[in-house]
PDB file of N, CA and C in Angstrom:
ATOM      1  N   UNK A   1       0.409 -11.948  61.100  1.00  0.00           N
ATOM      2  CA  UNK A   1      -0.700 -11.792  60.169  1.00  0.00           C
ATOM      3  C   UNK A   1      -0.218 -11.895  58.722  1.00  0.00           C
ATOM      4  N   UNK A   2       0.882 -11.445  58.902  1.00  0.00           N
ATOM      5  CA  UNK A   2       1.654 -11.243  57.100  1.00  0.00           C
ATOM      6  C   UNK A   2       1.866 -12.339  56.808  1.00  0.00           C
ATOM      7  N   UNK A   3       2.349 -13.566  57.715  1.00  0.00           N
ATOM      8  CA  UNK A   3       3.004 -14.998  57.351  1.00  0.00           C
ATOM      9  C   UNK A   3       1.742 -15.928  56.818  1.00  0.00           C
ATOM     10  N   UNK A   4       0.436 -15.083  57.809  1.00  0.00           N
ATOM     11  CA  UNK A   4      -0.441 -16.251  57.436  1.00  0.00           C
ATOM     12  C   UNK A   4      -1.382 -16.081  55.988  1.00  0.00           C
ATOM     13  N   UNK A   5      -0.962 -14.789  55.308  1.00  0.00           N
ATOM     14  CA  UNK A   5      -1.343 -14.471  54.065  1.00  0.00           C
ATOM     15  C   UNK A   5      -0.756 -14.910  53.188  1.00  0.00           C
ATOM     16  N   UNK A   6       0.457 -15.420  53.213  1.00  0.00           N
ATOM     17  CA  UNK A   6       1.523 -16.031  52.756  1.00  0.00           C
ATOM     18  C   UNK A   6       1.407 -17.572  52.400  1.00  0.00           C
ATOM     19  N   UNK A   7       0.930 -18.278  53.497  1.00  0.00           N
ATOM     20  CA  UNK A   7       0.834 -19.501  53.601  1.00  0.00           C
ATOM     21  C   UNK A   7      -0.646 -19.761  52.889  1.00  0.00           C
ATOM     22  N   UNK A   8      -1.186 -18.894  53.213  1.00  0.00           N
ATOM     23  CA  UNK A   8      -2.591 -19.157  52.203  1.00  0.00           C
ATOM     24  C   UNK A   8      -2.589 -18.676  51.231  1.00  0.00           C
ATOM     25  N   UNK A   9      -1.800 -18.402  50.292  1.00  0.00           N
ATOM     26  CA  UNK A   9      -1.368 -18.184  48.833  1.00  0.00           C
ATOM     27  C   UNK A   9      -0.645 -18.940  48.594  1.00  0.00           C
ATOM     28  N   UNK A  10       0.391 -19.448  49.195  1.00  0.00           N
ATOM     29  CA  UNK A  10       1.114 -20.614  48.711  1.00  0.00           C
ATOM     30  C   UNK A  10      -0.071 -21.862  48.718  1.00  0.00           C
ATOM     31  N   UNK A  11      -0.963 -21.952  49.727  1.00  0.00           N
ATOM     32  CA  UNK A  11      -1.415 -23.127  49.588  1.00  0.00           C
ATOM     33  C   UNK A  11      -2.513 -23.321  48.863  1.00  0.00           C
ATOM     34  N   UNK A  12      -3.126 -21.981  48.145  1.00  0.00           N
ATOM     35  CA  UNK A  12      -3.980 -21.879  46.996  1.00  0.00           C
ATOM     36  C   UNK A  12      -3.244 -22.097  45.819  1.00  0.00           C
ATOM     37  N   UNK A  13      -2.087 -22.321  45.594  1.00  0.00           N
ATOM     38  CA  UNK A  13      -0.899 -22.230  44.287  1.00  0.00           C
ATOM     39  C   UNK A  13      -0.821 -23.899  44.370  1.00  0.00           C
ATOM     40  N   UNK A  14      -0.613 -24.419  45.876  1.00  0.00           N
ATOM     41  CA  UNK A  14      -0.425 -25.870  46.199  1.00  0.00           C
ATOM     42  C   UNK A  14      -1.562 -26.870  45.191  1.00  0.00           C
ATOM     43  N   UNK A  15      -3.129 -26.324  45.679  1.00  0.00           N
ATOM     44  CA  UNK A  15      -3.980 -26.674  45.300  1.00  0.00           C
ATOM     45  C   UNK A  15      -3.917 -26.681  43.571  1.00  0.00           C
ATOM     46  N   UNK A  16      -3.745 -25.522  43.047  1.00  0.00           N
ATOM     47  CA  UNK A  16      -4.033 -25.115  41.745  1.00  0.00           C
ATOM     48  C   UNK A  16      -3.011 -26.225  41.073  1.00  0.00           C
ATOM     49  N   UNK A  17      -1.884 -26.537  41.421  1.00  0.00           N
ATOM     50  CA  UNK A  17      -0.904 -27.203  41.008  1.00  0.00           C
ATOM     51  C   UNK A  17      -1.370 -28.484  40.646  1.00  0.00           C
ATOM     52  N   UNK A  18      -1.861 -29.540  42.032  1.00  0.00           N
ATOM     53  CA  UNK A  18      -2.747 -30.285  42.190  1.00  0.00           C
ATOM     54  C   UNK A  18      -3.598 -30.808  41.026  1.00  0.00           C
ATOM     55  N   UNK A  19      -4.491 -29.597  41.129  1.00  0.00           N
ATOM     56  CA  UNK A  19      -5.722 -29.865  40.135  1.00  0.00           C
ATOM     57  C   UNK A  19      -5.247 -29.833  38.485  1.00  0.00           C
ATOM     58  N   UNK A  20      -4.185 -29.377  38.587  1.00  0.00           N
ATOM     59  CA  UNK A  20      -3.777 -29.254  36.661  1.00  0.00           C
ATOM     60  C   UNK A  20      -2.709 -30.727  36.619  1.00  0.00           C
ATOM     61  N   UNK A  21      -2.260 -30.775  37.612  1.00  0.00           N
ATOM     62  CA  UNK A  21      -1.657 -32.091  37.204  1.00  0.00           C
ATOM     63  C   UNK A  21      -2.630 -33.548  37.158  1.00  0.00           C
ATOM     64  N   UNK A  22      -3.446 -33.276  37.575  1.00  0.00           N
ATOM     65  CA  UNK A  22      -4.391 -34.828  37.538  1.00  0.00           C
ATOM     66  C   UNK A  22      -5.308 -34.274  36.336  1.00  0.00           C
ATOM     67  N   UNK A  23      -5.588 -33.235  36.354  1.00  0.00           N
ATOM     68  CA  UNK A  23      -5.998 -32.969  34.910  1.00  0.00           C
ATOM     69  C   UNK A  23      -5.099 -33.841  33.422  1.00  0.00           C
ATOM     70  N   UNK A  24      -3.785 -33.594  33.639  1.00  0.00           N
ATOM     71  CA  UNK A  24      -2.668 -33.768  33.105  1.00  0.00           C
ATOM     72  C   UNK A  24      -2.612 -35.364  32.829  1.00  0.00           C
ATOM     73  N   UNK A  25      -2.830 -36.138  34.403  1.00  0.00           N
ATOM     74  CA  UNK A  25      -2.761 -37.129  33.986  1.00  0.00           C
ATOM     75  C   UNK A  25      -4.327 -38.170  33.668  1.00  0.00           C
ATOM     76  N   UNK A  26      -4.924 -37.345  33.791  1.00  0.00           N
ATOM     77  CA  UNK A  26      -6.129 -37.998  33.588  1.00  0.00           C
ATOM     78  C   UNK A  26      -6.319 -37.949  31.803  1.00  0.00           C
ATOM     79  N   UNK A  27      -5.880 -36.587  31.009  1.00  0.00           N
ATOM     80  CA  UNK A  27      -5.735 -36.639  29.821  1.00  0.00           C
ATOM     81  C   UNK A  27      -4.745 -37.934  29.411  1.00  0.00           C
ATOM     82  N   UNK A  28      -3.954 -37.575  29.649  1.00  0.00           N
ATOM     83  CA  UNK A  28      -2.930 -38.632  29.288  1.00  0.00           C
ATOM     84  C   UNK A  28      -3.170 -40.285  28.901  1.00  0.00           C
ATOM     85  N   UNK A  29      -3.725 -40.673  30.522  1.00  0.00           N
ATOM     86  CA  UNK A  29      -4.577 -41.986  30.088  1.00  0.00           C
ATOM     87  C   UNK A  29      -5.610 -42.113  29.192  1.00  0.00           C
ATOM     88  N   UNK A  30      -6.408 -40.782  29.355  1.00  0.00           N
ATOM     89  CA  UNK A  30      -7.662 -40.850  27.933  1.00  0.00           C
ATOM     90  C   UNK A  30      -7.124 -41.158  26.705  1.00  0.00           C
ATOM     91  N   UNK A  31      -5.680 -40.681  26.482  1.00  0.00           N
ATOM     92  CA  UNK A  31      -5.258 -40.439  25.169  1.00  0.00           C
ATOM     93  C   UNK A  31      -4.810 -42.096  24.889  1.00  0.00           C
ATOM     94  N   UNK A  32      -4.320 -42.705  26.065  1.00  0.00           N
ATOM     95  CA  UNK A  32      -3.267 -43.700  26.338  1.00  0.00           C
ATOM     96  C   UNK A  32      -4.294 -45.050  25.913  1.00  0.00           C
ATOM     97  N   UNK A  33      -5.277 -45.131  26.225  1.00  0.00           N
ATOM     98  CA  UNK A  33      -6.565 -45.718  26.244  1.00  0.00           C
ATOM     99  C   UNK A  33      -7.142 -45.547  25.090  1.00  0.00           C
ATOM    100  N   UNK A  34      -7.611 -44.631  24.713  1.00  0.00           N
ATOM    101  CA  UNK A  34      -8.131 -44.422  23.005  1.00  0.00           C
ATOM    102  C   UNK A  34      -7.058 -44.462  21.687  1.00  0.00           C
ATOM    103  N   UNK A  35      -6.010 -44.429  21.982  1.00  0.00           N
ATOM    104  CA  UNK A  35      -5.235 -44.376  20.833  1.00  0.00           C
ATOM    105  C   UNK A  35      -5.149 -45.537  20.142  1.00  0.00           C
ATOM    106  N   UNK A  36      -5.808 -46.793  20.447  1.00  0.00           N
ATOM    107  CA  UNK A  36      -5.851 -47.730  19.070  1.00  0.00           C
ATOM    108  C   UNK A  36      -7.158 -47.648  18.505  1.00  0.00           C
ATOM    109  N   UNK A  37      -8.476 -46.986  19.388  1.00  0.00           N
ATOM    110  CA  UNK A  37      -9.176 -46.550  18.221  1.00  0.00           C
ATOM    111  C   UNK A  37      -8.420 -45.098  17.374  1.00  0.00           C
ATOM    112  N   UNK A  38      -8.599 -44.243  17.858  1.00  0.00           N
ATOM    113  CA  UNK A  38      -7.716 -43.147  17.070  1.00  0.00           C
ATOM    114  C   UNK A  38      -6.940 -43.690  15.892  1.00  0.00           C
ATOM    115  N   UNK A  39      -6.883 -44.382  16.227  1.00  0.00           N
ATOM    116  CA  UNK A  39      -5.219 -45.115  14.989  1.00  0.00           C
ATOM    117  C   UNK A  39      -6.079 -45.529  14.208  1.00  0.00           C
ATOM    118  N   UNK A  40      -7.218 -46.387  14.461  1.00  0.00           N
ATOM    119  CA  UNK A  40      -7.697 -46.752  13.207  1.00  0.00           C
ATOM    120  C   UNK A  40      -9.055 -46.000  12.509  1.00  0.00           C
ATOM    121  N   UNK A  41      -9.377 -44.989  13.159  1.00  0.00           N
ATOM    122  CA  UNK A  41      -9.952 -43.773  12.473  1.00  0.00           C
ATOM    123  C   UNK A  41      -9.519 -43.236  11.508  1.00  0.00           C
ATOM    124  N   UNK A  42      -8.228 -42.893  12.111  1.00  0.00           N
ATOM    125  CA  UNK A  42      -7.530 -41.655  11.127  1.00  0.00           C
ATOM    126  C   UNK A  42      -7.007 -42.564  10.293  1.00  0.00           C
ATOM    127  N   UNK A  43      -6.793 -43.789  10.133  1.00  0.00           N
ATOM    128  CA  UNK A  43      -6.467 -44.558   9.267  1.00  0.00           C
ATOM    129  C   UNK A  43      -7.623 -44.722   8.248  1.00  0.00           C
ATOM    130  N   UNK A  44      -8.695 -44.935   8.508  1.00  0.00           N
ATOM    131  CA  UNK A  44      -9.963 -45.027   7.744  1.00  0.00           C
ATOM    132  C   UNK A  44      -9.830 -44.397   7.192  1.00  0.00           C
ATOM    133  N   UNK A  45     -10.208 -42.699   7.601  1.00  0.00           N
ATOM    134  CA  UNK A  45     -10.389 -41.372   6.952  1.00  0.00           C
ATOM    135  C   UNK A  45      -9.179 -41.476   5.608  1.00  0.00           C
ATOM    136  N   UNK A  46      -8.117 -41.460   6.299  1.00  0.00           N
ATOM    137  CA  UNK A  46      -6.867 -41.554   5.086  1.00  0.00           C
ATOM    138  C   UNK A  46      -7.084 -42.657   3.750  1.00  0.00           C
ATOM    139  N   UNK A  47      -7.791 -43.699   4.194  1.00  0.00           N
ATOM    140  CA  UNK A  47      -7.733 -44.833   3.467  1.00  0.00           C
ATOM    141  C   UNK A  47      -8.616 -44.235   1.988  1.00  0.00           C
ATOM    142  N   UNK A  48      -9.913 -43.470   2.632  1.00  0.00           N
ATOM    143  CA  UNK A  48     -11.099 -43.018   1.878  1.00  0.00           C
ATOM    144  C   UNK A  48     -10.761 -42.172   1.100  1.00  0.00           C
ATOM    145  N   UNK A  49      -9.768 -41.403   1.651  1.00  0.00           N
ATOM    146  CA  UNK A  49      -9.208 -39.963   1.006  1.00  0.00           C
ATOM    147  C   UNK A  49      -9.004 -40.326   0.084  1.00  0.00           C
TER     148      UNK A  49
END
């Protein structure tokens, strides 16, 4: 009974792991993907300044 409380905490930790890393990489590409608009935003803004 003790092992199988065990294994279902590890495999709720498994999951949690999971979900923050595709979080992780799903940011990543957003960033990876928008960064030549970004670039020329903050370039604007600066230009105006």
């Amino acid at each position: 009974m003790l092992l199988l409380l065990r294994r279902e905490e590890g495999q709720g930790l498994a999951e949690y792991a999971l979900i923050l890393s595709l979080i992780a990489i799903l940011a990543v590409t957003a960033l990876f993907l928008m960064s030549g608009k970004l670039d020329t935003l903050l370039s604007t803004i600066g230009n105006k300044l």
